[in-house]
Protein backbone atom coordinates (compact mmCIF):
# COMPACT_ATOMS: atom_id res chain seq x y z
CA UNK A 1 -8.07 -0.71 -56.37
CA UNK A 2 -9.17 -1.80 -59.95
CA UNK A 3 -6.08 -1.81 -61.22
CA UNK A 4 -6.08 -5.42 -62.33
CA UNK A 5 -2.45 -6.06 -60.15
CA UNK A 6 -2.08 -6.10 -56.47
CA UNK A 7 -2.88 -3.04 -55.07
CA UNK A 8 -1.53 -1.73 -51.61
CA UNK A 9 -3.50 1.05 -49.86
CA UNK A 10 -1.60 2.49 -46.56
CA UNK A 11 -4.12 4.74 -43.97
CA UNK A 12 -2.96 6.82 -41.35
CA UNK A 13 -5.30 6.26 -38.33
CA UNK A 14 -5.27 9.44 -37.29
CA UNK A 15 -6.83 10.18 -40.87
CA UNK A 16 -10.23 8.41 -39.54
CA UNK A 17 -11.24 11.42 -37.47
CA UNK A 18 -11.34 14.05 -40.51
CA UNK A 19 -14.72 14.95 -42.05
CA UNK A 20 -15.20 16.38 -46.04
CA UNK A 21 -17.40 15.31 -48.45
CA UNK A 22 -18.06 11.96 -49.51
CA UNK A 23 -19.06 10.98 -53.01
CA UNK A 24 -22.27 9.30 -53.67
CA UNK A 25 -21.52 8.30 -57.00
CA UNK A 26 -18.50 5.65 -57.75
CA UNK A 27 -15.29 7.45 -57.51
CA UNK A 28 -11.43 6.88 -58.62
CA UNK A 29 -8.57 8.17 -57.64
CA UNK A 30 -6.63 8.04 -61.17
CA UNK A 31 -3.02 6.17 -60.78
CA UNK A 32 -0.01 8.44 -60.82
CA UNK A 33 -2.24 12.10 -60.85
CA UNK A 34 -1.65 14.29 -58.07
CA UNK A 35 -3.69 17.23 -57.05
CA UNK A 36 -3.32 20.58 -55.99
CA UNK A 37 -5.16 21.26 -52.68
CA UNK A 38 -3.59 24.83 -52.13
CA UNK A 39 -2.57 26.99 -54.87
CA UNK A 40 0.61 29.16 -53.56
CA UNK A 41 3.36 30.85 -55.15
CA UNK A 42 6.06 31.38 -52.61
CA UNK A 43 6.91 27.51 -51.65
CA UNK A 44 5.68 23.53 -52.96
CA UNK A 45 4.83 21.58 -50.11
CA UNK A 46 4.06 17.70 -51.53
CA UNK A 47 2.37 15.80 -48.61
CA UNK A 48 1.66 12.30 -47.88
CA UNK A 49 -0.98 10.82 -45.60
CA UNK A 50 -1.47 12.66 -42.54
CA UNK A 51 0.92 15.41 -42.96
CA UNK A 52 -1.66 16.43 -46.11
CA UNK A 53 -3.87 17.52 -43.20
CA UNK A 54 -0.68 19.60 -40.77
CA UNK A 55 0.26 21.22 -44.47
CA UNK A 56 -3.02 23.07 -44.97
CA UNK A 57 -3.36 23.88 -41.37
CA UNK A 58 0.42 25.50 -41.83
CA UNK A 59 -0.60 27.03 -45.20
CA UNK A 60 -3.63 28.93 -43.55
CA UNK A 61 -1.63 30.14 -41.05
CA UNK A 62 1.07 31.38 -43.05
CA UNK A 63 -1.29 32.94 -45.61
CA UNK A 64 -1.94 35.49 -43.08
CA UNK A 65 1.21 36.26 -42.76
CA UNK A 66 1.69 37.20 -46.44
CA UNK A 67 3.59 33.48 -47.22
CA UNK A 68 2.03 31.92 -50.17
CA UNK A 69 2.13 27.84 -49.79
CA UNK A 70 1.57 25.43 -52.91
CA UNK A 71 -0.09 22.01 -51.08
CA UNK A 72 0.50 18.80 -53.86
CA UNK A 73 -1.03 15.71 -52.64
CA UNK A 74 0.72 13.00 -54.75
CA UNK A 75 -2.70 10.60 -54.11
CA UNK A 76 -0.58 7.48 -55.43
CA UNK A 77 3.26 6.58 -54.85
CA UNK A 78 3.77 4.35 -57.30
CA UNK A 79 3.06 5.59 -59.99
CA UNK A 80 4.16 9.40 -58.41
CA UNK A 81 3.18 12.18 -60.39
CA UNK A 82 6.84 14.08 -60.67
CA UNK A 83 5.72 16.21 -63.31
CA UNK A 84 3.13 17.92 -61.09
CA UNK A 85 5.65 18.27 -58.26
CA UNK A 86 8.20 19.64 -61.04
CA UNK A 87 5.75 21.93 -62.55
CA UNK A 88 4.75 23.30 -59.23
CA UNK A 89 9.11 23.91 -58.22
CA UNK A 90 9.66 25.30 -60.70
CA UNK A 91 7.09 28.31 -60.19
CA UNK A 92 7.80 28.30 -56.19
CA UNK A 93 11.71 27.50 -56.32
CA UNK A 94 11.22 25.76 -53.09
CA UNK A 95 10.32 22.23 -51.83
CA UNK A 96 9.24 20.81 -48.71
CA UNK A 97 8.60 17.18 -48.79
CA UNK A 98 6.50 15.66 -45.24
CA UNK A 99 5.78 12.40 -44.33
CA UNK A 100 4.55 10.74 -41.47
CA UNK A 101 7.34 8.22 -41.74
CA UNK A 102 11.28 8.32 -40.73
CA UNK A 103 13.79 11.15 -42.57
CA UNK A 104 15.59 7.83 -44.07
CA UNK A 105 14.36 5.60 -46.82
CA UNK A 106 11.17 7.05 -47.32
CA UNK A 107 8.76 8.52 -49.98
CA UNK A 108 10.13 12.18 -49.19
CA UNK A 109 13.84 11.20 -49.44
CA UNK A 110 12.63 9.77 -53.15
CA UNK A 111 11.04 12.86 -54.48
CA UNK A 112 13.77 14.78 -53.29
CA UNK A 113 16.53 12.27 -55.03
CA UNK A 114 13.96 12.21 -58.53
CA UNK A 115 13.80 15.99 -58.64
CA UNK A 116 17.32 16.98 -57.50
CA UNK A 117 18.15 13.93 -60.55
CA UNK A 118 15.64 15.99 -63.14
CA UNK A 119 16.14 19.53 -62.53
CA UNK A 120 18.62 20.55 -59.95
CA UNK A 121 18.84 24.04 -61.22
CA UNK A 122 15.14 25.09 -60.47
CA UNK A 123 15.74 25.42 -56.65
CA UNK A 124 16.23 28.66 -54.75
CA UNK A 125 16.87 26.99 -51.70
CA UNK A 126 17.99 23.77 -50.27
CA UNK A 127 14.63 21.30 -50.35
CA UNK A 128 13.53 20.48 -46.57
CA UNK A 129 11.82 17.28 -45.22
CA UNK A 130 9.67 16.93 -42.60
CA UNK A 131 9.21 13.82 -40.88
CA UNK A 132 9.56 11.42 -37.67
CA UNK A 133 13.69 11.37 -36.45
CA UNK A 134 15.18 8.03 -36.92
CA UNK A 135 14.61 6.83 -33.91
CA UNK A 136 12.28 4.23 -32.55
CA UNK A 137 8.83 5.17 -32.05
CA UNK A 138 7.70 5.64 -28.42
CA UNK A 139 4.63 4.48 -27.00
CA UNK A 140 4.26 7.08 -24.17
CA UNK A 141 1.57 9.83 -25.33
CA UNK A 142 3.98 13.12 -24.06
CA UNK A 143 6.67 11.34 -26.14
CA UNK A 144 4.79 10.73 -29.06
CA UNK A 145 3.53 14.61 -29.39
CA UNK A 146 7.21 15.17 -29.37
CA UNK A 147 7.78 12.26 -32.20
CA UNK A 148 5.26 13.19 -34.68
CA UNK A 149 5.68 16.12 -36.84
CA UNK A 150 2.79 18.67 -37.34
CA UNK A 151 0.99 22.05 -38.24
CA UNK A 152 3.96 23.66 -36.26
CA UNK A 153 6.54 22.05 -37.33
CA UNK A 154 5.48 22.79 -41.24
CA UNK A 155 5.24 26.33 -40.40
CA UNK A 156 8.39 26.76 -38.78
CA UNK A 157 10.27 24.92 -41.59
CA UNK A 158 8.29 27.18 -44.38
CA UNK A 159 9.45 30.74 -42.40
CA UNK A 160 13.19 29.26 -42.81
CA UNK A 161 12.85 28.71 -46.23
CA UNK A 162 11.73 32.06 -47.12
């Protein structure tokens, strides 16, 4: 937020419940760095928001069941650190991009255009998204565990890809 220029900052709600560490000390989040959360070397999963919680719930899971999951949380959009994402392909041959947002338009839908524009030939299989349908949202609670994508959904995407 010290950027200097407007700054936009987007929280999931749901994201209010988690607990982790909190530093005591002043703390950044550098522009344009992503981390890795979960080293893997069978698939990249690059996360955003909420989904950054279902992906390492799906990566534990399928960890015991011998399927190694990279977890990259990009951290910032704009600047997005590509070369992390790239880096990470190009050791799994496999992307999954998740979102909590629609399949259309979104953040996923532009790291998938940037890296099939930058290195096309790095892929083993066809790059998945996971994400809300393009639909409207519904307001009724059974509808909306239908809607949003989670831990299950990531895990039965990742078992197709392998």
């Amino acid at each position: 937020m010290a950027d200097g220029n407007p700054v936009l900052c987007v929280e999931h709600r749901w994201t209010y419940d988690a607990l982790g560490p909190v530093p005591e000390e002043m703390y950044a989040v550098p522009f344009g760095k992503g981390i890795i959360r979960m080293e893997g070397t069978d698939v990249t999963v690059v996360a955003v928001s909420q989904m950054l919680y279902e992906s390492i719930k799906a990566a534990r899971i399928l960890a015991e069941e011998g399927i190694s999951v990279e977890v990259i949380d990009p951290r910032t959009l704009v600047p997005l650190d590509m070369e992390l994402i790239e880096e990470s392909v190009r050791r799994t041959g496999r992307l999954v991009v998740t979102e909590p947002a629609c399949r259309t338009g979104g953040v996923a839908a532009e790291i998938v255009c940037r890296l099939a524009e930058s290195a096309p030939d790095i892929l083993k299989k066809a790059i998945r998204r996971v994400g809300f349908p393009d639909t409207p949202t519904p307001c009724s609670p059974v509808l909306e565990n239908l809607y949003y994508p989670g831990c299950d959904d990531m895990v039965t995407t990742i078992k197709e890809m392998m």
